[in-house]
Protein backbone atom coordinates (compact mmCIF):
# COMPACT_ATOMS: atom_id res chain seq x y z
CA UNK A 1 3.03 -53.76 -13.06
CA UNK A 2 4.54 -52.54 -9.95
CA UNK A 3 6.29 -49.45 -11.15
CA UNK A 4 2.64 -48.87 -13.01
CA UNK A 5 0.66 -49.28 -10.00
CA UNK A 6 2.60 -46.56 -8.36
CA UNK A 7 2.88 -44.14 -11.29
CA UNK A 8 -0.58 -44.59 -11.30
CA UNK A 9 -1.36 -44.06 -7.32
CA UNK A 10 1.53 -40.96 -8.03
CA UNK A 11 -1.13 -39.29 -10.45
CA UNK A 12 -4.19 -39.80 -8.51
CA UNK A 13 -2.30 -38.21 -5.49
CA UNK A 14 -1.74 -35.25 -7.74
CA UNK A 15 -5.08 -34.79 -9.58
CA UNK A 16 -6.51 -34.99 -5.63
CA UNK A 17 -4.15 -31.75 -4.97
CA UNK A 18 -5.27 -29.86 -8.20
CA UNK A 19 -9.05 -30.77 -7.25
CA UNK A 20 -8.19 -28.99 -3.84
CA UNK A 21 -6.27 -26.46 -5.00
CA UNK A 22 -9.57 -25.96 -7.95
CA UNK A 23 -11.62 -25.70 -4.71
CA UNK A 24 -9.75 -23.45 -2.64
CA UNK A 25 -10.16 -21.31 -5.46
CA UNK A 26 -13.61 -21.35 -6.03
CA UNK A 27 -14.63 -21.20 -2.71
CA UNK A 28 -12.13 -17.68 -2.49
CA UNK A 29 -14.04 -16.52 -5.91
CA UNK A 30 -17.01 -17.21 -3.96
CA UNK A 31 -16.11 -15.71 -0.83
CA UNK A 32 -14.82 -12.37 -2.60
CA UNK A 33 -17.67 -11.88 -4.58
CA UNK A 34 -20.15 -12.01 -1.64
CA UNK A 35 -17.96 -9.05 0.33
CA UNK A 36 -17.87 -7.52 -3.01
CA UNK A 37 -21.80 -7.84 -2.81
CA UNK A 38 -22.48 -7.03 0.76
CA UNK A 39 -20.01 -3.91 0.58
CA UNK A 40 -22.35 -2.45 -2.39
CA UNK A 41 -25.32 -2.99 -0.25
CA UNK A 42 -23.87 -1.42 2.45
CA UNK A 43 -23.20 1.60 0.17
CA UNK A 44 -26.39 1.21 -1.39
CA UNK A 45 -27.91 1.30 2.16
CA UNK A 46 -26.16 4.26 3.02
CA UNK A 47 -26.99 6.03 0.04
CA UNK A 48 -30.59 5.64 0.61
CA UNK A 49 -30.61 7.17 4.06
CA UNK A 50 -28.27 9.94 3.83
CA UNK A 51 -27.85 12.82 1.82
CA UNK A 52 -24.79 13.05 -0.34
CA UNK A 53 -23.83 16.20 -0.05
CA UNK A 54 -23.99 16.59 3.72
CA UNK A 55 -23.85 12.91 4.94
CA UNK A 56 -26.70 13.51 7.34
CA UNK A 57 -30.13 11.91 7.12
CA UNK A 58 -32.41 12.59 3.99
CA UNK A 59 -35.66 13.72 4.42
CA UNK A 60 -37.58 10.12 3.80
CA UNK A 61 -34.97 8.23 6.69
CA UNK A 62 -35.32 11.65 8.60
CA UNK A 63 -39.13 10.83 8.83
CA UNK A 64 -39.20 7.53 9.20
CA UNK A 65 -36.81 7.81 12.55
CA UNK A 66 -38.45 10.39 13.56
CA UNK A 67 -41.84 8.73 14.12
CA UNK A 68 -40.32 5.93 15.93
CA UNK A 69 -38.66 8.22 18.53
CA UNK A 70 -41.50 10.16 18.67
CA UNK A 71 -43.60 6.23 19.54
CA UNK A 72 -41.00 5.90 21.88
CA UNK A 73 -41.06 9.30 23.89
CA UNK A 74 -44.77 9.18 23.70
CA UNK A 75 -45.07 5.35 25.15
CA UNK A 76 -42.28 6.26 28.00
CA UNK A 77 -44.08 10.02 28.31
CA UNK A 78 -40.57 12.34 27.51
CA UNK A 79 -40.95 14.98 25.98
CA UNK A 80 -39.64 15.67 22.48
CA UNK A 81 -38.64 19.07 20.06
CA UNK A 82 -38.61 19.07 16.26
CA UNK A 83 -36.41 22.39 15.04
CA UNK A 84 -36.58 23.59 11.73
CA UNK A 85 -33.54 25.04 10.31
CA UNK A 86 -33.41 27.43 6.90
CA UNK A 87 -30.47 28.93 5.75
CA UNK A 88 -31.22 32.80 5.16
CA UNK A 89 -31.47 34.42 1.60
CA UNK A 90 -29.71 31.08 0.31
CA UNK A 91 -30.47 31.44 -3.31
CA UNK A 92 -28.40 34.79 -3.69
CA UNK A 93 -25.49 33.08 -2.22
CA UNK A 94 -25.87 30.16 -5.29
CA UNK A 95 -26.80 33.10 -7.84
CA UNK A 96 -24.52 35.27 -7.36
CA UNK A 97 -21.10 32.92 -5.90
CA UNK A 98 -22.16 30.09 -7.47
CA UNK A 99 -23.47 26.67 -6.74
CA UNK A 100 -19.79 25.09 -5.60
CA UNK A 101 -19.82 27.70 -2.81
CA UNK A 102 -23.48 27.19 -2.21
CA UNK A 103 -22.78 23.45 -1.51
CA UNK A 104 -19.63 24.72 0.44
CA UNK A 105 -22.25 27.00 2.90
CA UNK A 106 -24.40 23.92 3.75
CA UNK A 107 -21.64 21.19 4.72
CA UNK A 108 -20.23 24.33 7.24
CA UNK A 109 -23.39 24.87 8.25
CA UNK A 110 -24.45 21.57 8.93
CA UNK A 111 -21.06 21.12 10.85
CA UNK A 112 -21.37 24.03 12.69
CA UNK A 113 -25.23 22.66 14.00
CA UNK A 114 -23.80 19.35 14.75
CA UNK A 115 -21.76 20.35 17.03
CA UNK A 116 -24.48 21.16 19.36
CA UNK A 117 -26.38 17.93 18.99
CA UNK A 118 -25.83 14.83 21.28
CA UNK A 119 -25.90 11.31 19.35
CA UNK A 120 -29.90 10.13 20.59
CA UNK A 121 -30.64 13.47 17.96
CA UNK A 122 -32.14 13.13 14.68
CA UNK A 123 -30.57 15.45 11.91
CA UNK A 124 -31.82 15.63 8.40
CA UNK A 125 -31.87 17.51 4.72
CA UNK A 126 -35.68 18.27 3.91
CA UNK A 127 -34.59 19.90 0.76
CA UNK A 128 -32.55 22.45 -0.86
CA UNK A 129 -31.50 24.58 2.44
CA UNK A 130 -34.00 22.99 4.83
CA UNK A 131 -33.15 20.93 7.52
CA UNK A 132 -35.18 19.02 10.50
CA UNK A 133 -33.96 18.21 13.84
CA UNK A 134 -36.09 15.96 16.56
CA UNK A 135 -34.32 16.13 20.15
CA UNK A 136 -35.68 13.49 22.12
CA UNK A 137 -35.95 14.18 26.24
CA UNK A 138 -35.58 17.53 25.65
CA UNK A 139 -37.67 20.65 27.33
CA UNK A 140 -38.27 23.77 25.25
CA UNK A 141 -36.07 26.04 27.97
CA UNK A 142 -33.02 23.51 26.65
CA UNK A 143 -33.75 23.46 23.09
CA UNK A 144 -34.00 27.64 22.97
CA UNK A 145 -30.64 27.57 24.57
CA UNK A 146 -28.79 24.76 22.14
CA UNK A 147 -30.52 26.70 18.79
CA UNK A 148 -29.49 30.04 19.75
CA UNK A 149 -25.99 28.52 20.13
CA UNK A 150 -26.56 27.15 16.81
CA UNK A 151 -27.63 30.42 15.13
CA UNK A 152 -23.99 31.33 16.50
CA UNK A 153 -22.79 29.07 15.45
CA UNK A 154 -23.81 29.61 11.71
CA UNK A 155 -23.26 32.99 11.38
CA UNK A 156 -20.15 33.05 12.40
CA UNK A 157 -19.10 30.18 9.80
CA UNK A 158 -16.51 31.35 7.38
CA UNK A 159 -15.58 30.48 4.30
CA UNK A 160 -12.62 32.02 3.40
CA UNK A 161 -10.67 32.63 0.41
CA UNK A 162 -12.68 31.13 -1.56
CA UNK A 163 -15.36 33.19 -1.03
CA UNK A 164 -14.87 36.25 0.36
CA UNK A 165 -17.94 38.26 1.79
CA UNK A 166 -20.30 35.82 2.05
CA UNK A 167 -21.97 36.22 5.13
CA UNK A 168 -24.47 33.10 6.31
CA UNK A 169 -27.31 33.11 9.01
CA UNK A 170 -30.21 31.08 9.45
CA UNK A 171 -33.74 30.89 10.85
CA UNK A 172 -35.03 28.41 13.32
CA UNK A 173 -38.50 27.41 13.99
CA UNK A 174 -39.34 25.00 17.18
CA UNK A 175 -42.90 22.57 18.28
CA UNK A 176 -42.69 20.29 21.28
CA UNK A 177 -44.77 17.75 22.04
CA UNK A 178 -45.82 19.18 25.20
CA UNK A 179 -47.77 21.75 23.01
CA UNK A 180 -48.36 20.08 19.76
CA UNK A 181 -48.66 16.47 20.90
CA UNK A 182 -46.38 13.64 19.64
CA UNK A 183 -47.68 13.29 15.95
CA UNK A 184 -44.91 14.72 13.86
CA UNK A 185 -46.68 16.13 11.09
CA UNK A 186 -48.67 18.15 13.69
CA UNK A 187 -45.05 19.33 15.25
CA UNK A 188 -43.58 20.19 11.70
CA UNK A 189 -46.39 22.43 10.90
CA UNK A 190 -46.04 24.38 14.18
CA UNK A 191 -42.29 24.43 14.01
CA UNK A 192 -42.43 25.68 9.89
CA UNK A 193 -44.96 28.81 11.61
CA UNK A 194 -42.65 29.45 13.80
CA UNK A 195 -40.05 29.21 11.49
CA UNK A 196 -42.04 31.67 9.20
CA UNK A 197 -42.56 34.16 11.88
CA UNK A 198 -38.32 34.37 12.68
């Protein structure tokens, strides 16, 4: 009865280690599958902000930040810019070199216009070869200076081998809220006349 007894107490001690070990693995299952899950929304997230050929904001996350910087210089009286940016005669470049190129011209121009922005700017895609900027605490004087470094900047991108004679420039339009007020449909309108007019 003895030698029972403990064959018996033997089996409970090892069906108590294979309901731990069952556990350890269920609660790793468990534990993979929600990093699996919060990774995707993370991507997801991303995804919805930014625009995947550039990485920089899309238009509807472009917006949305920019009215809330816009509350915020207007409620703490800074002043504000919102730049317009179109790349010049961009259609022939797709047309005629292709759209692989084409995408090529945009990522070098976007990199080139980065470099000139500090990380409190907003940068977005509008569409096609359109792209906003808002610089927040920033005069007109200073943002003439930083876009004409930027229209340098893009003309002078180059693409190389891969397409030879390609030659990029781009047009810039600029509001500020010190003449159009801090409503940023009012400062996208001036900045696409003034973008019309250059």
């Amino acid at each position: 009865i003895l030698s029972l007894q403990g064959e018996l107490d033997r089996k409970e001690v090892e069906t108590s280690r294979l309901y731990i070990v069952l556990l350890l693995l269920v609660l790793a299952s468990i534990a993979l599958w929600a990093y699996r899950v919060k990774r995707s929304q993370l991507r997801f997230m991303k995804l919805a902000r930014r625009d995947g050929l550039t990485g920089i904001f899309n238009r509807q996350h472009f917006v949305n930040e920019a009215e809330r910087q816009l509350q915020y210089c207007r409620n703490s009286a800074r002043d504000a810019c919102v730049v317009l940016l179109d790349l010049d005669h961009f259609k022939a470049v797709n047309d005629t070199h292709g759209h692989a190129v084409g995408d090529r011209v945009l990522k070098r121009a976007v990199a080139a216009c980065q470099a000139y922005l500090r990380s409190t700017d907003l940068f977005g895609r509008l569409g096609g070869e359109e792209f906003g900027m808002l610089l927040p605490e920033c005069a007109l004087d200073q943002v003439l200076a930083r876009v004409e470094q930027m229209r340098a900047a893009v003309a002078s991108v180059a693409l190389g081998e891969d397409a030879p004679g390609v030659t990029i420039s781009a047009s810039f339009g600029i509001s500020s809220a010190a003449n159009s007020g801090y409503e940023l449909r009012q400062l996208m309108s001036d900045a696409d006349e003034a973008l019309y007019q250059a």
